[in-house]
Protein backbone atom coordinates (compact mmCIF):
# COMPACT_ATOMS: atom_id res chain seq x y z
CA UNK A 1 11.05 3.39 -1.27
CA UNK A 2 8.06 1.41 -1.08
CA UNK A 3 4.53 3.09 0.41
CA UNK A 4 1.92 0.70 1.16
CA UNK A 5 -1.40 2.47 2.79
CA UNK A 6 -3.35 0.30 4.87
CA UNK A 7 -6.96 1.87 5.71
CA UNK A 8 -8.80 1.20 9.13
CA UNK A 9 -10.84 -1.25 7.29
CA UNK A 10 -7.64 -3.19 6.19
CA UNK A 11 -6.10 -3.47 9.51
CA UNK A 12 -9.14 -4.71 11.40
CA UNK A 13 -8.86 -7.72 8.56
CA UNK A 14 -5.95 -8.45 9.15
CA UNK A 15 -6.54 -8.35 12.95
CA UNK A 16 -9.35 -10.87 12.10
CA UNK A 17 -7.33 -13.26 11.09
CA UNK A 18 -5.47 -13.80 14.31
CA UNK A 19 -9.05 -14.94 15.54
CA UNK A 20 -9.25 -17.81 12.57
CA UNK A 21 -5.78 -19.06 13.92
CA UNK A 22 -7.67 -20.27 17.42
CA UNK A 23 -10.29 -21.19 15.56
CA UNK A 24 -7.93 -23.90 13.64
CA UNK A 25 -7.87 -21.68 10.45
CA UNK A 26 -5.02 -19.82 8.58
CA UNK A 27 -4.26 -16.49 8.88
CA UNK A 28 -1.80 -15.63 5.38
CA UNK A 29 -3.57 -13.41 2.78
CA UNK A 30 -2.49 -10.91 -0.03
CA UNK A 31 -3.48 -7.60 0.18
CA UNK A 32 -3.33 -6.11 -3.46
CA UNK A 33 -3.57 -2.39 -3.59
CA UNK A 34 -3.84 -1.50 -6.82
CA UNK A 35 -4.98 2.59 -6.79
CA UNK A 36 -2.17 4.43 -8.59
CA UNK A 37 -4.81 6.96 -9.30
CA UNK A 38 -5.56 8.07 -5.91
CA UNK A 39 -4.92 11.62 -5.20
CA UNK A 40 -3.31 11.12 -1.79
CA UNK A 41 -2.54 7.71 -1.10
CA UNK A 42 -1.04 6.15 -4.61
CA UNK A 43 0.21 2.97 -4.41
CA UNK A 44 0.10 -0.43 -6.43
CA UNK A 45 1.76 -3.54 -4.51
CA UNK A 46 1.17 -6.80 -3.73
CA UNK A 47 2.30 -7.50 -0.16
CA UNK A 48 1.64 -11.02 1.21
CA UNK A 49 0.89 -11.24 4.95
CA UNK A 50 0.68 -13.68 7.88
CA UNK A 51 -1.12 -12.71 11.30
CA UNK A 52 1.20 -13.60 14.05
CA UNK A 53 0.25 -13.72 17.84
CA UNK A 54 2.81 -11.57 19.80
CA UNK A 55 3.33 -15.26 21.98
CA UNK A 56 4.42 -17.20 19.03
CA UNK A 57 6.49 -14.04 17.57
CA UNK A 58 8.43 -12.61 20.26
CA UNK A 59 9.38 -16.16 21.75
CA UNK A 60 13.35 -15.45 21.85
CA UNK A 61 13.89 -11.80 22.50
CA UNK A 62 11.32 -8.19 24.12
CA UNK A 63 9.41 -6.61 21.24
CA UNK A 64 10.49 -3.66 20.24
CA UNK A 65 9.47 -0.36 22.45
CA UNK A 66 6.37 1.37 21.02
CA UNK A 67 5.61 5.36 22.40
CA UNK A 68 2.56 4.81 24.83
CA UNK A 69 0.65 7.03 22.53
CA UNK A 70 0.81 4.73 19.94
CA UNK A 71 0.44 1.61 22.15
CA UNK A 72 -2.69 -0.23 21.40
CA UNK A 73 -5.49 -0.38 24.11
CA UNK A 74 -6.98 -3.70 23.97
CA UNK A 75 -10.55 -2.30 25.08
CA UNK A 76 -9.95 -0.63 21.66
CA UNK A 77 -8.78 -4.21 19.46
């Protein structure tokens, strides 16, 4: 199995990029994480990844349930 640890930092990136989309940019990047020496959190992949809106996803079926404690807030995006 595969572990890929995405910090706070990474995720708000990536949620940046949905915001170049409007903005008539593109939103695929690579995330390389490349710590296999990290006590905690080893990993070394390369994922690539594309920012989707939810609109252009989910345009042929519900998205998948989410428990509300998980749920993001949007005051907090």
């Amino acid at each position: 199995m595969q572990k890929v640890y995405l910090t706070r930092r990474n995720l708000l990136t990536l949620l940046s990029k949905l915001d170049r989309v409007k903005s008539g940019g593109v939103s695929a990047c690579t995330l390389v994480k490349q710590d296999t020496v990290h006590p905690k959190f080893p990993c070394s992949d390369t994922i690539y990844v594309t920012a989707v809106e939810d609109s252009d996803y989910y345009i042929d079926r519900q998205p998948g349930k989410v428990l509300s404690i998980d749920e993001p807030k949007m005051e907090e995006l």
